[in-house]
C-alpha atoms as a PDB file:
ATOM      1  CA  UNK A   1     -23.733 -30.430 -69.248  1.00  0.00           C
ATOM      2  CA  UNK A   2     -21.983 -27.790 -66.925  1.00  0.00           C
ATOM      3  CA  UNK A   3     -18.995 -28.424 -69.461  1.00  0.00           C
ATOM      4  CA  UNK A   4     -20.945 -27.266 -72.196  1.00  0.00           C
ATOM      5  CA  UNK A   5     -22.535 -24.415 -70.931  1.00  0.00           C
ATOM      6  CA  UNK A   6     -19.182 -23.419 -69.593  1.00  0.00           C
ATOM      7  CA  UNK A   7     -18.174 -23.975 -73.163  1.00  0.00           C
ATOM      8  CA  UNK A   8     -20.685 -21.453 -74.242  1.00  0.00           C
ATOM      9  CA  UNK A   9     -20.612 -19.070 -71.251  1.00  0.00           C
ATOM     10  CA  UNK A  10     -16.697 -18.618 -71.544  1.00  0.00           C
ATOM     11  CA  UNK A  11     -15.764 -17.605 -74.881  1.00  0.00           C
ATOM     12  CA  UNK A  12     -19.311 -15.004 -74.656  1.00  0.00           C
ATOM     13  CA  UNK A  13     -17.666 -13.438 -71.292  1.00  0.00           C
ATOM     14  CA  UNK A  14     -14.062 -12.891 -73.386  1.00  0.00           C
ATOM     15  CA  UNK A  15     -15.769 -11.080 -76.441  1.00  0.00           C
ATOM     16  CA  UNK A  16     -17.403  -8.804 -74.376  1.00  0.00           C
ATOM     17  CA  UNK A  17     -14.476  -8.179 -72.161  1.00  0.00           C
ATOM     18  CA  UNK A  18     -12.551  -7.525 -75.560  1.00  0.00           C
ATOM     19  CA  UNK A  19     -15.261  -4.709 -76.387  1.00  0.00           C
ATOM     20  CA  UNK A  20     -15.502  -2.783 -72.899  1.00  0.00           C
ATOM     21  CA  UNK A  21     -12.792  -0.449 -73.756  1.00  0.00           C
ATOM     22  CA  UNK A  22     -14.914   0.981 -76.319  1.00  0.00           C
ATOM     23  CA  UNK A  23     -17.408   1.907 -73.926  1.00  0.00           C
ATOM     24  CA  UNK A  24     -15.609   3.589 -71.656  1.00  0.00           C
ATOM     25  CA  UNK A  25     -16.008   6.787 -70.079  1.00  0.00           C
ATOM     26  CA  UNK A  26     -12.849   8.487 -71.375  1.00  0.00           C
ATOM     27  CA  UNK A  27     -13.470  11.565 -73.254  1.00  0.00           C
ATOM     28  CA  UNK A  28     -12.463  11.396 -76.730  1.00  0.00           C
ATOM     29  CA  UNK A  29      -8.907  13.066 -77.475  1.00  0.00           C
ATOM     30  CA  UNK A  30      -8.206  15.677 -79.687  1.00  0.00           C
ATOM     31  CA  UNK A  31      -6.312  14.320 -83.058  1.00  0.00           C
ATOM     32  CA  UNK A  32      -3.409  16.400 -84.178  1.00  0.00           C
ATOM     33  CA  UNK A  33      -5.023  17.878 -86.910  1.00  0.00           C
ATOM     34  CA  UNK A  34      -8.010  19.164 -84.952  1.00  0.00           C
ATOM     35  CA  UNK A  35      -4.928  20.687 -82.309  1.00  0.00           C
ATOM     36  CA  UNK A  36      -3.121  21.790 -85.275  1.00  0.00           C
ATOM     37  CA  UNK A  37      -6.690  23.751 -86.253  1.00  0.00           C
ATOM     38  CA  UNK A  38      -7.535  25.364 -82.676  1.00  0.00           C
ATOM     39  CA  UNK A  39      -4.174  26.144 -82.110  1.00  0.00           C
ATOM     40  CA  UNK A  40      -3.512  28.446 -85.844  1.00  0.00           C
ATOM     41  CA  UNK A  41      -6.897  29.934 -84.956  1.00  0.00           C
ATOM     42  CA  UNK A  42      -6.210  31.114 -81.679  1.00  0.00           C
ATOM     43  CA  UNK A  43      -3.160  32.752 -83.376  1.00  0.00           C
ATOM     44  CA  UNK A  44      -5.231  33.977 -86.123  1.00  0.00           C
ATOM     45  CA  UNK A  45      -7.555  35.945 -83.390  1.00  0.00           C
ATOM     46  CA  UNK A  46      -4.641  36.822 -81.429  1.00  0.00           C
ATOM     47  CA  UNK A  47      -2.634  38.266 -84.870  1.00  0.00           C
ATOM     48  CA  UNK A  48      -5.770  40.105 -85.822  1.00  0.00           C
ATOM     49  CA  UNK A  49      -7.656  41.658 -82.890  1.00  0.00           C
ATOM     50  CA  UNK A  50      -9.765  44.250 -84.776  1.00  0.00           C
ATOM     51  CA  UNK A  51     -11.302  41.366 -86.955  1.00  0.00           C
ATOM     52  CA  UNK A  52     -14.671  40.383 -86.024  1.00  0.00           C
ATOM     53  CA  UNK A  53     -15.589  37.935 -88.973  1.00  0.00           C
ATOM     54  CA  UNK A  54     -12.952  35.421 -90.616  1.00  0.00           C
ATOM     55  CA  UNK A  55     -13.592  32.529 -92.802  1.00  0.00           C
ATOM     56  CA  UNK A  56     -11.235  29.668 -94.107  1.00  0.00           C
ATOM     57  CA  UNK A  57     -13.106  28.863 -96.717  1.00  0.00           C
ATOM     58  CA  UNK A  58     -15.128  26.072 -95.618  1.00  0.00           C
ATOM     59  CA  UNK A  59     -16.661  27.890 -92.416  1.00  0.00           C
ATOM     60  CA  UNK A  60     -17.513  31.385 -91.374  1.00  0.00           C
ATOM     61  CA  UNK A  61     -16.422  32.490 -87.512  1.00  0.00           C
ATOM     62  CA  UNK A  62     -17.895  35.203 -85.955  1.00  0.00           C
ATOM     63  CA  UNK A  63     -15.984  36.424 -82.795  1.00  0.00           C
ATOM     64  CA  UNK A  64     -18.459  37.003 -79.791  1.00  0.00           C
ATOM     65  CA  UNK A  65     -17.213  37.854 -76.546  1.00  0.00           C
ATOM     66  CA  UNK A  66     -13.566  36.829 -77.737  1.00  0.00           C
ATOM     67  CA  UNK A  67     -14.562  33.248 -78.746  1.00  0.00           C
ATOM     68  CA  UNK A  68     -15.198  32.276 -81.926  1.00  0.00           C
ATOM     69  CA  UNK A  69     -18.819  31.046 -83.056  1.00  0.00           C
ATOM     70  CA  UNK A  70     -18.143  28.790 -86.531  1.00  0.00           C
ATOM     71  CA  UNK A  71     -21.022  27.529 -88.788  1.00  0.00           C
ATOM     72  CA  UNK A  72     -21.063  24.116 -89.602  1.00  0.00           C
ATOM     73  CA  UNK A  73     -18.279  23.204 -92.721  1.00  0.00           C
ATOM     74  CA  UNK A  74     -19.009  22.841 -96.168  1.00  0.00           C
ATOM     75  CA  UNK A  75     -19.259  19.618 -98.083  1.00  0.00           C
ATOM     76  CA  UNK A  76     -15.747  18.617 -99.978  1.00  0.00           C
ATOM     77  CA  UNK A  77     -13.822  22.145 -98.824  1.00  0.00           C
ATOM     78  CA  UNK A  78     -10.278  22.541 -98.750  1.00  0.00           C
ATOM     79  CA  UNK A  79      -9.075  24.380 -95.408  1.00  0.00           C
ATOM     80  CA  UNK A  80      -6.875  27.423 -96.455  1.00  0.00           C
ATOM     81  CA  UNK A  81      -5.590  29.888 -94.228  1.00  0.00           C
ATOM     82  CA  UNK A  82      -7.430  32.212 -92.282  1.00  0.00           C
ATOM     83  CA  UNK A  83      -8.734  35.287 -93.737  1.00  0.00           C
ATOM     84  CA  UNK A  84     -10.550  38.509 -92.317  1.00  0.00           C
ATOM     85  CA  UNK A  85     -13.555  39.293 -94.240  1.00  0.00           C
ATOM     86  CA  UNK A  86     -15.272  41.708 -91.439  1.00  0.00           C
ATOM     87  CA  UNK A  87     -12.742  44.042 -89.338  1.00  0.00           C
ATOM     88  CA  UNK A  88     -13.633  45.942 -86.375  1.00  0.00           C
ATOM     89  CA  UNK A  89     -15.173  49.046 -87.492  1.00  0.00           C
ATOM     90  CA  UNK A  90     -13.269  52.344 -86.030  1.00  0.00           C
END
């Protein structure tokens, strides 16, 4: 009887071994895209520093405080470069 529970108990303990990396409290890591996408927008701001308001076509940024605010991405949008659509006003 101890065999089979044993039996039972065993293989149950090595599937959820198997699965506790998942839960882990590592914070998730950037992929190289998202990099890639922080990265040409902080030269974007940096390039244009009298532009309050840029888009890439999917979202609208908004520069407050010298960080950028973004609305939420459209459905099925193709990322293009940055583009100023509200400069500073002089």
């Amino acid at each position: 009887m101890t065999r089979t529970i044993a039996g039972l108990i065993l293989p149950f303990l090595f599937a959820i071994s198997g699965i506790s990396p998942a839960f882990s409290a590592d914070a998730p890591q950037p992929t190289t895209q998202e990099q890639t996408q922080t990265e040409s927008m902080k030269e974007f701001i940096q390039a244009n520093p009298d532009c309050k308001e840029f888009t890439d076509q999917c979202s609208v940024c908004t520069l407050t405080d010298g960080k950028a605010e973004c609305s939420t991405p459209q459905i099925a949008c193709i990322k293009q470069a940055y583009q100023c659509t509200a400069p500073a006003k002089k």
